[in-house]
C-alpha atoms as a PDB file:
ATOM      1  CA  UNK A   1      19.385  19.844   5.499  1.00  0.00           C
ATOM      2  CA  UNK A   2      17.220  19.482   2.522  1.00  0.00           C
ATOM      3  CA  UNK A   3      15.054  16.344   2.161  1.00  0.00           C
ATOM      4  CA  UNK A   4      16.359  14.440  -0.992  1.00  0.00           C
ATOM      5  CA  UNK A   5      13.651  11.966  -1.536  1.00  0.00           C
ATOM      6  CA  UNK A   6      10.751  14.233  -3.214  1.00  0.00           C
ATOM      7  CA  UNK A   7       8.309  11.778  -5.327  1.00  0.00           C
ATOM      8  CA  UNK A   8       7.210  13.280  -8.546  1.00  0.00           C
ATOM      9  CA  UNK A   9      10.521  15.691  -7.415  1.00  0.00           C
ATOM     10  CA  UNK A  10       8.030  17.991  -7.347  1.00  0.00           C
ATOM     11  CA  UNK A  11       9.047  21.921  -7.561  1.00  0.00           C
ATOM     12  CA  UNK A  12       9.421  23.173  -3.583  1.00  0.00           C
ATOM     13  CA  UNK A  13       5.877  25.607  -4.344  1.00  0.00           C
ATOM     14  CA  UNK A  14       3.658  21.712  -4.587  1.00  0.00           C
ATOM     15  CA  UNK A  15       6.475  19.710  -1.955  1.00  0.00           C
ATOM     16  CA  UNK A  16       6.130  21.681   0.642  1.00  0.00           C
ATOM     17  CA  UNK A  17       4.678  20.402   3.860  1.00  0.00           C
ATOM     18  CA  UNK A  18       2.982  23.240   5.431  1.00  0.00           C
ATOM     19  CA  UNK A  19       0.710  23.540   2.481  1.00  0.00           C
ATOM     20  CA  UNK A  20       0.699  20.123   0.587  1.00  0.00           C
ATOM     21  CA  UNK A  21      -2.621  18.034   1.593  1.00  0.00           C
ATOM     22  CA  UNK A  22      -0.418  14.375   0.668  1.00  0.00           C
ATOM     23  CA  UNK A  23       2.391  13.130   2.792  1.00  0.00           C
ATOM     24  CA  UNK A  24       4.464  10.041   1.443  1.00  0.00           C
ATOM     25  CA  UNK A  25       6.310   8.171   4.345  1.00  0.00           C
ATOM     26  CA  UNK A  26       9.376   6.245   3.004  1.00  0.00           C
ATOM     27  CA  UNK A  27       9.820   3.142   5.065  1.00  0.00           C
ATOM     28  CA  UNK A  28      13.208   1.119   4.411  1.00  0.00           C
ATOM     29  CA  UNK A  29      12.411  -1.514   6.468  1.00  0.00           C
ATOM     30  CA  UNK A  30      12.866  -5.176   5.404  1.00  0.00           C
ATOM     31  CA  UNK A  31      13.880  -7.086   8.529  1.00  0.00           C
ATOM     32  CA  UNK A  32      11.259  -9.828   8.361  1.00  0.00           C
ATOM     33  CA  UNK A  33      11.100 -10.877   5.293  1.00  0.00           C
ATOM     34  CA  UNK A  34      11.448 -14.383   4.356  1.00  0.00           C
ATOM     35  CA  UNK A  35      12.725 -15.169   0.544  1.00  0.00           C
ATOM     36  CA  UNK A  36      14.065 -12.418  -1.951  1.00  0.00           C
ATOM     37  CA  UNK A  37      15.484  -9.583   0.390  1.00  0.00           C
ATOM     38  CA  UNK A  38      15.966  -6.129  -0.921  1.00  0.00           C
ATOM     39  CA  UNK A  39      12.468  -4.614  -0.186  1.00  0.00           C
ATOM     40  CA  UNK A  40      14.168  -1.803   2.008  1.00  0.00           C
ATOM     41  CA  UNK A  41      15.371  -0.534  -1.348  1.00  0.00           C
ATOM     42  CA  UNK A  42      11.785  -0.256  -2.415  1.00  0.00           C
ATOM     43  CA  UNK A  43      10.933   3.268  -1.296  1.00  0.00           C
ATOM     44  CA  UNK A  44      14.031   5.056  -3.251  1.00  0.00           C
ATOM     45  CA  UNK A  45      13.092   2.963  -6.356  1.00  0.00           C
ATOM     46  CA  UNK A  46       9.756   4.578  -6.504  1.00  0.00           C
ATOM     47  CA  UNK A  47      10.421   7.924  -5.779  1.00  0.00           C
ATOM     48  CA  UNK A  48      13.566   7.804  -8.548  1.00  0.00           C
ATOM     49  CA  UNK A  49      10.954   6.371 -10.761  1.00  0.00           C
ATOM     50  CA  UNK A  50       8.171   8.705  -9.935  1.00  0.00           C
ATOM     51  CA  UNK A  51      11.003  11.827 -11.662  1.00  0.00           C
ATOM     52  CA  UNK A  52       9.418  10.139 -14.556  1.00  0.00           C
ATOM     53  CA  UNK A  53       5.752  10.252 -14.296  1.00  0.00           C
ATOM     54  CA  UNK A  54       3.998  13.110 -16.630  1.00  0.00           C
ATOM     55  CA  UNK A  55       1.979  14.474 -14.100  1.00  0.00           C
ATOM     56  CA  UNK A  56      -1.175  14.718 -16.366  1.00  0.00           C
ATOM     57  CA  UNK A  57      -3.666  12.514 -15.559  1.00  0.00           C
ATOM     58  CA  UNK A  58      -5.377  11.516 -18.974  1.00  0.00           C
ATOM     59  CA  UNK A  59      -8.392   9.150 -17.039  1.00  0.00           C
ATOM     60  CA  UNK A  60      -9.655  11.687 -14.696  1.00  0.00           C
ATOM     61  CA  UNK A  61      -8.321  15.033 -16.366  1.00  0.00           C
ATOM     62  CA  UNK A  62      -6.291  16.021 -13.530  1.00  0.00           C
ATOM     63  CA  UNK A  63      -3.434  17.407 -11.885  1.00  0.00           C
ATOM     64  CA  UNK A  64      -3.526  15.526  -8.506  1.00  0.00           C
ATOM     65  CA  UNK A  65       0.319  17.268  -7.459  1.00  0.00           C
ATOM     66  CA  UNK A  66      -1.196  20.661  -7.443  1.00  0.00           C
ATOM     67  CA  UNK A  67      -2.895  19.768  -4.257  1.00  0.00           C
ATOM     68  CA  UNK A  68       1.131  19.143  -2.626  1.00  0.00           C
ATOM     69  CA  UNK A  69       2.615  16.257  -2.156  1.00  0.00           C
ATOM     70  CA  UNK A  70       5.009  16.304   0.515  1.00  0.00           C
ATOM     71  CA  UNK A  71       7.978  13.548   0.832  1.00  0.00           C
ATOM     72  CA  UNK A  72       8.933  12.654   4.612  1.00  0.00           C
ATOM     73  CA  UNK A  73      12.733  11.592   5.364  1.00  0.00           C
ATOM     74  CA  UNK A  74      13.243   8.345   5.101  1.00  0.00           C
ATOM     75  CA  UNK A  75      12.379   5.758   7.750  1.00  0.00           C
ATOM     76  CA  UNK A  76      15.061   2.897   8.022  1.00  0.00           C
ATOM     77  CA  UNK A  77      18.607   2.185   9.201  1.00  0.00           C
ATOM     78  CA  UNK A  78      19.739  -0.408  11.903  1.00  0.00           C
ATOM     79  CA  UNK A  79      16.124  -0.702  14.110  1.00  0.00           C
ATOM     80  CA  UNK A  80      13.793  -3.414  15.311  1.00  0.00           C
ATOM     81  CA  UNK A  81      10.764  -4.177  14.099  1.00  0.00           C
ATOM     82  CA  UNK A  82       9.047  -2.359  16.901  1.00  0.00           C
ATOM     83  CA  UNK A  83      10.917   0.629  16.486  1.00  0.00           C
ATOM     84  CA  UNK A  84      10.167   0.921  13.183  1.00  0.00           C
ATOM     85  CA  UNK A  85       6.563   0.387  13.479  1.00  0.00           C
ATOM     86  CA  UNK A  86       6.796   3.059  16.542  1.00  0.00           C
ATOM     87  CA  UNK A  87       8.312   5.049  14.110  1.00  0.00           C
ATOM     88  CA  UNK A  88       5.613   5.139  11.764  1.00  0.00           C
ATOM     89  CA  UNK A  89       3.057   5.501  14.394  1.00  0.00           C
ATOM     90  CA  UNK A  90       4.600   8.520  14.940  1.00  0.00           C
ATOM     91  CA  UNK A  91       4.745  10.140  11.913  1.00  0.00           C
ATOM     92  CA  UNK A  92       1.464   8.727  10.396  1.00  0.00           C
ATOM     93  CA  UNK A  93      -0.240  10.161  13.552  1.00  0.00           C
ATOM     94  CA  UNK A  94       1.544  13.729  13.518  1.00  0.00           C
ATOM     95  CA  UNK A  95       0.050  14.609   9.670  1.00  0.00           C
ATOM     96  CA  UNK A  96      -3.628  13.128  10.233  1.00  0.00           C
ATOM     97  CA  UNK A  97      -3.899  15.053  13.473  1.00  0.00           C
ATOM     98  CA  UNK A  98      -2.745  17.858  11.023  1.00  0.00           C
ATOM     99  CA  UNK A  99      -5.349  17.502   8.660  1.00  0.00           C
ATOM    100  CA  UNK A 100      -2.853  15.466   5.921  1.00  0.00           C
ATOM    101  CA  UNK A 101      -3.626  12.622   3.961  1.00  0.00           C
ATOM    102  CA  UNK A 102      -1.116   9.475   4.034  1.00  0.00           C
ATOM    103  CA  UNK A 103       0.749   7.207   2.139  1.00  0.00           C
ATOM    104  CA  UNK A 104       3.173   5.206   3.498  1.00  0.00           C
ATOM    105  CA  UNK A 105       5.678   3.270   1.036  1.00  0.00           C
ATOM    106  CA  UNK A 106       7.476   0.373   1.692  1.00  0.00           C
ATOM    107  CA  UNK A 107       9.447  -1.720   2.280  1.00  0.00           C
ATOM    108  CA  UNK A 108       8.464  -5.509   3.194  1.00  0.00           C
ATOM    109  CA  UNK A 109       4.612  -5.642   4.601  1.00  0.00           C
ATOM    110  CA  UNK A 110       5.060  -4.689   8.364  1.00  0.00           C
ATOM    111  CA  UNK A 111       5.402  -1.632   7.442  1.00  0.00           C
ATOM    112  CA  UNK A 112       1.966  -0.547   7.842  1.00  0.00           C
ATOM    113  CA  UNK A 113       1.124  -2.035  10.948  1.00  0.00           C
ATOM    114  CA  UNK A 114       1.384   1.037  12.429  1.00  0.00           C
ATOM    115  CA  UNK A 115      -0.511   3.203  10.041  1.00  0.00           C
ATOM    116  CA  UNK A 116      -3.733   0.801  10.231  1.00  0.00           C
ATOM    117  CA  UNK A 117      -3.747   1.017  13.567  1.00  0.00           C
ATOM    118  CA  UNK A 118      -3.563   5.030  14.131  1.00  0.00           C
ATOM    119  CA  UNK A 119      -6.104   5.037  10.682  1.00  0.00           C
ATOM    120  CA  UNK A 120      -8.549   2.253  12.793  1.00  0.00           C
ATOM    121  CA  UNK A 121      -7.957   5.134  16.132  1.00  0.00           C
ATOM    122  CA  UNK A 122      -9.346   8.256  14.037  1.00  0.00           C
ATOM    123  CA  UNK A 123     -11.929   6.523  12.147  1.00  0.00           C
ATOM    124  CA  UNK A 124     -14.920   4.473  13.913  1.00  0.00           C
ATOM    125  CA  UNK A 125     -16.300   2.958  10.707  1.00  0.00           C
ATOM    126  CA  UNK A 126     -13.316   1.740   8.784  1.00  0.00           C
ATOM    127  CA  UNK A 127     -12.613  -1.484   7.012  1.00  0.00           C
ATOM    128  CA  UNK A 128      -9.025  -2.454   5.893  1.00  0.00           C
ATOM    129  CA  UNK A 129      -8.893  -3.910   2.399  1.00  0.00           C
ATOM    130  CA  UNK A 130      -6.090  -6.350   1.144  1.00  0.00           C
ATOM    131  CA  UNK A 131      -4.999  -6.355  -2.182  1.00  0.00           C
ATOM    132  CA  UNK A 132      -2.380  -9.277  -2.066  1.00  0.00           C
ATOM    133  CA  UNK A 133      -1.303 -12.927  -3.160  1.00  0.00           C
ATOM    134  CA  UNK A 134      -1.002 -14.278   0.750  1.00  0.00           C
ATOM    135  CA  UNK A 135      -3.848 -14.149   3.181  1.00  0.00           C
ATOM    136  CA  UNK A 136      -0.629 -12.696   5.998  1.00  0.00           C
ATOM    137  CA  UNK A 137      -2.898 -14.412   8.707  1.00  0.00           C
ATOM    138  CA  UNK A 138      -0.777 -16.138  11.047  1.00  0.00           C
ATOM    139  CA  UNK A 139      -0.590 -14.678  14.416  1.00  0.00           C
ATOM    140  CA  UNK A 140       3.316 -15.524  14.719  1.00  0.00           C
ATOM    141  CA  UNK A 141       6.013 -16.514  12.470  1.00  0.00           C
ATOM    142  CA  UNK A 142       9.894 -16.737  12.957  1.00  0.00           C
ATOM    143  CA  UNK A 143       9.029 -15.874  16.696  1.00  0.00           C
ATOM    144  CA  UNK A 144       7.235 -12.565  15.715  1.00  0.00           C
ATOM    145  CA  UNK A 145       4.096 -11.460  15.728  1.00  0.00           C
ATOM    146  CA  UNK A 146       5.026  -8.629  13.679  1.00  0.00           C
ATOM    147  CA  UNK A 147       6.157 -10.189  10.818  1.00  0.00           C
ATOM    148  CA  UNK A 148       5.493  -9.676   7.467  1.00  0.00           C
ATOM    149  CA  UNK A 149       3.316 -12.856   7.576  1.00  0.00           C
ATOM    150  CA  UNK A 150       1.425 -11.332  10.274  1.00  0.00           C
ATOM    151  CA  UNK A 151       0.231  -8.182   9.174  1.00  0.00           C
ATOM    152  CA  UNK A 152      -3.441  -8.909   8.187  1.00  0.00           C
ATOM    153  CA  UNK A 153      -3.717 -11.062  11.874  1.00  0.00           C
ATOM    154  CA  UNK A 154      -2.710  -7.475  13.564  1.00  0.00           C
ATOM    155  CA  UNK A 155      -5.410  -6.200  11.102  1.00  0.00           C
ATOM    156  CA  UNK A 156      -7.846  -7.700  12.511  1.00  0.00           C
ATOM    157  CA  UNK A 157      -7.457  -6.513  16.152  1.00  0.00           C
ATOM    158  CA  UNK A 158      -8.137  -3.293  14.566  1.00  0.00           C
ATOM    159  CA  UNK A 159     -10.900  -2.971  12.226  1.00  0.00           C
ATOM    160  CA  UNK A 160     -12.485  -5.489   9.840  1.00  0.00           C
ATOM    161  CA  UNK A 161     -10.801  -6.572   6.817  1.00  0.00           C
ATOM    162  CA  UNK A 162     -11.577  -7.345   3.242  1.00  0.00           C
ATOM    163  CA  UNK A 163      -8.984  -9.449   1.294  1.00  0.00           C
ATOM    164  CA  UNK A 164      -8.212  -9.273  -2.565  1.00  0.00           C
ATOM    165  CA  UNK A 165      -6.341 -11.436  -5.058  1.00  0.00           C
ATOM    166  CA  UNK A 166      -5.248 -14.093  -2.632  1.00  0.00           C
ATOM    167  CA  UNK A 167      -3.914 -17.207  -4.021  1.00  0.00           C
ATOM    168  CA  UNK A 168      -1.375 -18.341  -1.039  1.00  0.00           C
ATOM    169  CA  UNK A 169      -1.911 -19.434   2.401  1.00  0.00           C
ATOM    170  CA  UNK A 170      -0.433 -21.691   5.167  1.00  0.00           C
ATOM    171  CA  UNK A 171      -3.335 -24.273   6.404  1.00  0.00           C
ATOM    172  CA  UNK A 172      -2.817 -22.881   9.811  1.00  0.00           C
ATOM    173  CA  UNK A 173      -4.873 -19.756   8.555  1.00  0.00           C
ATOM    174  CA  UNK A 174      -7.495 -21.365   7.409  1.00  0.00           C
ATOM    175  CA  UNK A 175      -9.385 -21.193  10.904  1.00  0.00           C
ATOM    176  CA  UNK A 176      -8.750 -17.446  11.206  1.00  0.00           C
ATOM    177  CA  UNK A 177      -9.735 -16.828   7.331  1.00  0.00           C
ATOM    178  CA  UNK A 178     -13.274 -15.362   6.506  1.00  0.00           C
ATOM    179  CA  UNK A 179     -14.123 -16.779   3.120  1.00  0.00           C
ATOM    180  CA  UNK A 180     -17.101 -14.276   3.105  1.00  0.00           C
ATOM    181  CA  UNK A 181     -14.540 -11.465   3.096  1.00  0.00           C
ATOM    182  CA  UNK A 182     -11.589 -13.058   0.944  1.00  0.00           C
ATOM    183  CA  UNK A 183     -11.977 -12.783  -3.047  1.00  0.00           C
ATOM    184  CA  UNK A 184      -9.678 -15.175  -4.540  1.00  0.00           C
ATOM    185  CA  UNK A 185      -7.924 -15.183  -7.537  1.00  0.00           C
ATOM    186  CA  UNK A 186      -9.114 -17.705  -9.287  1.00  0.00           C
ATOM    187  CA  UNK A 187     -12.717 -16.609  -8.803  1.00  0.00           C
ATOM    188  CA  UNK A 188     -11.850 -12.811  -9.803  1.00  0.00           C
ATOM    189  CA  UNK A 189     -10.669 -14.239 -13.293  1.00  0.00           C
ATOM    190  CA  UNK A 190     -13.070 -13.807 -16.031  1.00  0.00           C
ATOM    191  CA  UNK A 191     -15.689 -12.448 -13.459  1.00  0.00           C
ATOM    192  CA  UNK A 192     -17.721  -9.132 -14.765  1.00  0.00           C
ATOM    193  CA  UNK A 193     -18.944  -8.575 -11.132  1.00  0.00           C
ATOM    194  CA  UNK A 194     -16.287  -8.945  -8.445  1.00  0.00           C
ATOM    195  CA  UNK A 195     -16.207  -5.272  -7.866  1.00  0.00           C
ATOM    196  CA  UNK A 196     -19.420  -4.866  -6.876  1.00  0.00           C
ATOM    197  CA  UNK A 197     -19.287  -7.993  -4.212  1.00  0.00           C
ATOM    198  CA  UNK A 198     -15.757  -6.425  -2.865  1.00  0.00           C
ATOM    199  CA  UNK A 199     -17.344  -3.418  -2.453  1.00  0.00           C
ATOM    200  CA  UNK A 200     -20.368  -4.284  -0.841  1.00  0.00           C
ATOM    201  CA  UNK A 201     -18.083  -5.930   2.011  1.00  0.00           C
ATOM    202  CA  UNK A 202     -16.178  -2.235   2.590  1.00  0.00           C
ATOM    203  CA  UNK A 203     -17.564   0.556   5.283  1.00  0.00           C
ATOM    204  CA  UNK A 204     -18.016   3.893   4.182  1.00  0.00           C
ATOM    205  CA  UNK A 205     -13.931   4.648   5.118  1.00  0.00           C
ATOM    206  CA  UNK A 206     -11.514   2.315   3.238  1.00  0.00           C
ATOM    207  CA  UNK A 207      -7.639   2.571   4.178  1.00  0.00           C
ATOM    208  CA  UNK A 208      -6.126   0.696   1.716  1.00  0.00           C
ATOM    209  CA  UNK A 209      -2.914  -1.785   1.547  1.00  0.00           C
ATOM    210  CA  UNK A 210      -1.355  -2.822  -1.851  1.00  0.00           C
ATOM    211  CA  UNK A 211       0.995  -5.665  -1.710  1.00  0.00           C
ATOM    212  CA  UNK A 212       2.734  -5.528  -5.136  1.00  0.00           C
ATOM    213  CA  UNK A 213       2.705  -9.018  -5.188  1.00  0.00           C
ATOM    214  CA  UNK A 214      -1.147  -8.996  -6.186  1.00  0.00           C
ATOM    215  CA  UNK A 215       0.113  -8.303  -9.663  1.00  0.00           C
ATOM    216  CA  UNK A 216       0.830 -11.262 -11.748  1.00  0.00           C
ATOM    217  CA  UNK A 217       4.447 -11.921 -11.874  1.00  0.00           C
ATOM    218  CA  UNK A 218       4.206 -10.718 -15.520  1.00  0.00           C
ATOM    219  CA  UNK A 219       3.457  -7.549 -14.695  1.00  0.00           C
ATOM    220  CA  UNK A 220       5.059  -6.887 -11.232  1.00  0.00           C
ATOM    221  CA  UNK A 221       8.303  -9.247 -11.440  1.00  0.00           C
ATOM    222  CA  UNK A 222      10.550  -7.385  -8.689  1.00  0.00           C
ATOM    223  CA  UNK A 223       8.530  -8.739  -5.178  1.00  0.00           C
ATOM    224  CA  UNK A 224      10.243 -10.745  -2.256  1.00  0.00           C
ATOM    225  CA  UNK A 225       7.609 -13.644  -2.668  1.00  0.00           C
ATOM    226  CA  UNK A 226       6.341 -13.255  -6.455  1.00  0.00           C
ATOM    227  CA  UNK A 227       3.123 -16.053  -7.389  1.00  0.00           C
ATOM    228  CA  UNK A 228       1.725 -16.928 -10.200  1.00  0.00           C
ATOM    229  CA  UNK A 229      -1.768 -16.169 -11.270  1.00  0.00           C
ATOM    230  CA  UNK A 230      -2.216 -12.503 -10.306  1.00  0.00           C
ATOM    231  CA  UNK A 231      -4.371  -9.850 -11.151  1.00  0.00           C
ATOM    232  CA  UNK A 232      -2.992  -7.133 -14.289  1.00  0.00           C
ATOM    233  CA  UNK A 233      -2.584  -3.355 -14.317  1.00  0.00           C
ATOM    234  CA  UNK A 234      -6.783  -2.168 -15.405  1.00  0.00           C
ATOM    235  CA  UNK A 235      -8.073  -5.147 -13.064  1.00  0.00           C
ATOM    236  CA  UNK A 236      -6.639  -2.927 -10.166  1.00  0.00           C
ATOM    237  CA  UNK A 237      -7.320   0.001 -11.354  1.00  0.00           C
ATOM    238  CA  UNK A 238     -11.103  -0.699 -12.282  1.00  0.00           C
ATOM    239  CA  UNK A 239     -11.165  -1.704  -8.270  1.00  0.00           C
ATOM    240  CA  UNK A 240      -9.398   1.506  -7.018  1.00  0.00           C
ATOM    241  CA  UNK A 241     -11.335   3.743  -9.401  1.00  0.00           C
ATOM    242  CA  UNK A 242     -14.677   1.708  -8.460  1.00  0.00           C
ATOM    243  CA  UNK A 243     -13.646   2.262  -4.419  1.00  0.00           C
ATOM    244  CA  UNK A 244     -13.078   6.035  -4.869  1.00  0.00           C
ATOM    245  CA  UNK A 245     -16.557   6.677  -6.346  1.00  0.00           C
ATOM    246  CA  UNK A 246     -18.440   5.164  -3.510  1.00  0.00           C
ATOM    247  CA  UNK A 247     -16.243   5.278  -0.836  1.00  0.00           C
ATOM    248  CA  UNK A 248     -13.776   7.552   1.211  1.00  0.00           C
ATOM    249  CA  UNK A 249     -10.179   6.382   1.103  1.00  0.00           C
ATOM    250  CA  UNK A 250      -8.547   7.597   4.271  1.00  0.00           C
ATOM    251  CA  UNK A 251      -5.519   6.561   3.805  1.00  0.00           C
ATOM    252  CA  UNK A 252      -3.533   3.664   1.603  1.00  0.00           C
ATOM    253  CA  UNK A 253       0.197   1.835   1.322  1.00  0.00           C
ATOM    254  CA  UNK A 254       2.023   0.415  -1.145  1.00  0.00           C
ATOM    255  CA  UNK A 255       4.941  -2.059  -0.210  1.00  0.00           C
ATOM    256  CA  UNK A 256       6.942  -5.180  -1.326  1.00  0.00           C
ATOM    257  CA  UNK A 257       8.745  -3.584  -4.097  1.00  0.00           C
ATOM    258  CA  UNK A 258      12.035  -5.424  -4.607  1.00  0.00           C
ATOM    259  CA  UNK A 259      14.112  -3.991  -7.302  1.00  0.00           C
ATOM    260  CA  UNK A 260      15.692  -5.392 -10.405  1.00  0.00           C
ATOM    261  CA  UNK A 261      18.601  -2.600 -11.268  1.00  0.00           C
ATOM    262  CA  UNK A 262      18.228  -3.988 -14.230  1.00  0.00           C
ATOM    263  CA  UNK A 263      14.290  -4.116 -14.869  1.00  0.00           C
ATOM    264  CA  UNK A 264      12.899  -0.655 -14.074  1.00  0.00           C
ATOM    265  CA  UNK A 265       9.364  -1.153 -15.016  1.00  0.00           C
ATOM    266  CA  UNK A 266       8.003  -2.802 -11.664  1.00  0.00           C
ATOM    267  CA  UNK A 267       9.279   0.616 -10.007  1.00  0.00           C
ATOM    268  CA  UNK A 268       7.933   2.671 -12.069  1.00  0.00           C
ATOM    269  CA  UNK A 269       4.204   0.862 -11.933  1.00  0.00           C
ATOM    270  CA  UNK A 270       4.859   1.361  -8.502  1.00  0.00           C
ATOM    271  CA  UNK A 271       5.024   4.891  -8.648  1.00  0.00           C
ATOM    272  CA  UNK A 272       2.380   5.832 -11.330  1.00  0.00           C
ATOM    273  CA  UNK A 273      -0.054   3.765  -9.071  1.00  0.00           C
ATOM    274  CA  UNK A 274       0.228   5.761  -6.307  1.00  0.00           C
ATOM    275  CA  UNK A 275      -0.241   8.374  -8.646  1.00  0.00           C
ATOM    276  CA  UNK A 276      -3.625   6.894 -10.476  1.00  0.00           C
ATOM    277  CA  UNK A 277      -5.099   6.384  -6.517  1.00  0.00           C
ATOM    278  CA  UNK A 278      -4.135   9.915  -5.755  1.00  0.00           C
ATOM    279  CA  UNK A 279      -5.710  11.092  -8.818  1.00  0.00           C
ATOM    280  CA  UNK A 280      -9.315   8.671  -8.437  1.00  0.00           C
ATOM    281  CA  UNK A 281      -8.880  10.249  -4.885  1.00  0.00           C
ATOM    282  CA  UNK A 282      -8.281  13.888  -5.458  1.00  0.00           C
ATOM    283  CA  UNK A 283      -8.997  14.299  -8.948  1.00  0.00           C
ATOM    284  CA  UNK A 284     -11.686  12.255 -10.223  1.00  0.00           C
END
C-alpha cells in the first residue's frame, strides 16, 4: 500500500527510499504532554503544509529535494511511551546504518529520545543542542522518566548538551542545569554575538532538536506550552545557517506543533524550516 504522507509530496523519482539521502519519521505521539493536547496531529500538519513550499531555495540557491527526501509511515496509534520510543529506535537506526540522513517530526518532545540516543551510539564526538523555551531537565515527572519534561535529563546520559532560548524552568532543575551551556532568552535579545558563544560550546557533530515553542508566541502560536518572550523566524535561522558552516549536523527534530485548523501559518513555518536546515545542510 502506498505511503500517503510524502513531505514536499514530492514526485516518486526524489521520494523514493532506495535512492533519497533524507528520511522524515512521522511520530504521532502525544501521550505525555501536560497542557494543550493535540501535538500527535503535528506530523500530518507539516507534511500537508509542506504541498506548499516552492522548493527553490532563494538564500542558498538550491534545490535541497533533488537529493530525495523520503517520508516513513507514520509512527503513532494506541502505544506506550516506551514503545514508541522503541519504535523510533528502530527506524532511526535502520536508515543511519544505511547511510540516510534523519529527521524525525513530532509530536510532543519524547519523541526524540530515541533518535539522540542511536545519533550519541554512531557518533563519539557529538553534542545535542536545545533550541526551546523549557530547560526539560527533570529526571521524572507524572511518574515518568520519559516524559516530555524529561527529555533533555535523558540527554544528558547520552552526550553533552547545549541549550537555546530557554526562558522556563521548575527550581528542581536548577541543580542539574549548566548555566555555562544554557543561553537564555533574555540574554540572546539585542545581543550581536550569541552565535558565536553557542557555537563555541558545540563538538564538531551537532544533532539538533527544535522545540517550536522557542519561537515567540507571535510567531509560532499553535504549541502545547506556548511562552512569552521567544526568539523570531531570522534569529533561528542566523543560528542554523551559522551551525551548518562550521559544523556537521548529523541529524535534527522538529516537534511540539499543535495545530490551529484555523491558523495554518505555525504549520507551515514548521515545514519550510525543515526545509531552510535541509537546504544550509545540503545546499549551502
Amino acid at each position: 500500500m502506498k505511503n500517503t504522507l510524502n513531505y514536499g509530496y514530492l514526485p516518486e523519482e526524489y521520494s523514493d527510499p532506495e535512492n533519497a539521502d533524507i528520511v522524515v519519521i512521522p511520530v504521532a505521539y502525544d501521550g505525555t504532554s501536560t497542557w494543550v493536547k493535540g501535538a500527535d496531529k503535528g506530523p500530518e500538519a507539516i507534511i500537508e503544509a509542506s504541498a506548499n513550499m516552492e522548493l527553490y531555495d532563494i538564500e542558498t540557491d538550491s534545490e535541497v529535494y533533488k537529493r530525495g527526501i523520503f517520508t516513513e509511515r507514520l509512527i503513532g496509534g494506541d502505544i506506550s511511551t516506551v514503545e514508541m520510543i522503541e519504535a523510533v529506535v528502530d527506524n532511526v537506526k535502520y536508515y543511519l546504518d544505511n547511510g540516510k540522513f534523519t529527521i524525525v517530526i513530532g509530536g510532543e518532545h519524547s519523541v526524540n529520545i530515541g533518535s539522540v540516543k542511536v545519533h550519541a551510539e554512531k557518533y563519539d564526538d557529538l553534542t545535542f543542542l536545545q533550541l526551546d523555551a523549557h530547560t526539560d531537565l527533570r529526571q521524572e515527572y507524572n511518574g515518568s522518566k520519559y516524559n516530555h519534561a524529561c527529555v533533555m535529563a535523558r540527554a544528558k546520559e547520552a552526550c553533552p548538551i547545549v541549550q537555546v532560548g530557554i526562558r522556563s524552568m521548575d527550581i528542581s532543575e536548577k541543580n542539574s542545569a549548566d548555566s555555562s551551556r544554557i543561553f537564555f532568552a533574555k540574554d540572546i535579545h539585542n545581543n550581536t554575538d550569541w552565535i558565536k558563544k553557542v557555537i563555541s560550546k558545540l563538538s564538531d557533530n551537532v544533532y539538533i532538536t527544535i522545540d517550536l515553542d522557542v519561537f515567540d508566541p507571535s510567531t509560532m502560536p499553535s504549541t502545547g506550552t506556548p511562552e512569552p518572550g521567544g526568539l523570531l523566524w531570522y534569529d533561528v535561522l542566523a543560528l542554523l545557517k551559522n551551525i551548518s558552516n562550521k559544523k556537521n549536523i548529523v541529524g535534527f527534530d522538529v516537534v511540539e506543533l499543535c495545530p490551529d485548523g484555523k491558523n495554518k501559518a505555525p504549520d507551515f513555518l514548521a515545514a519550510k524550516l525543515i526545509y531552510k536546515l535541509l537546504s544550509y545542510k545540503f545546499g549551502g
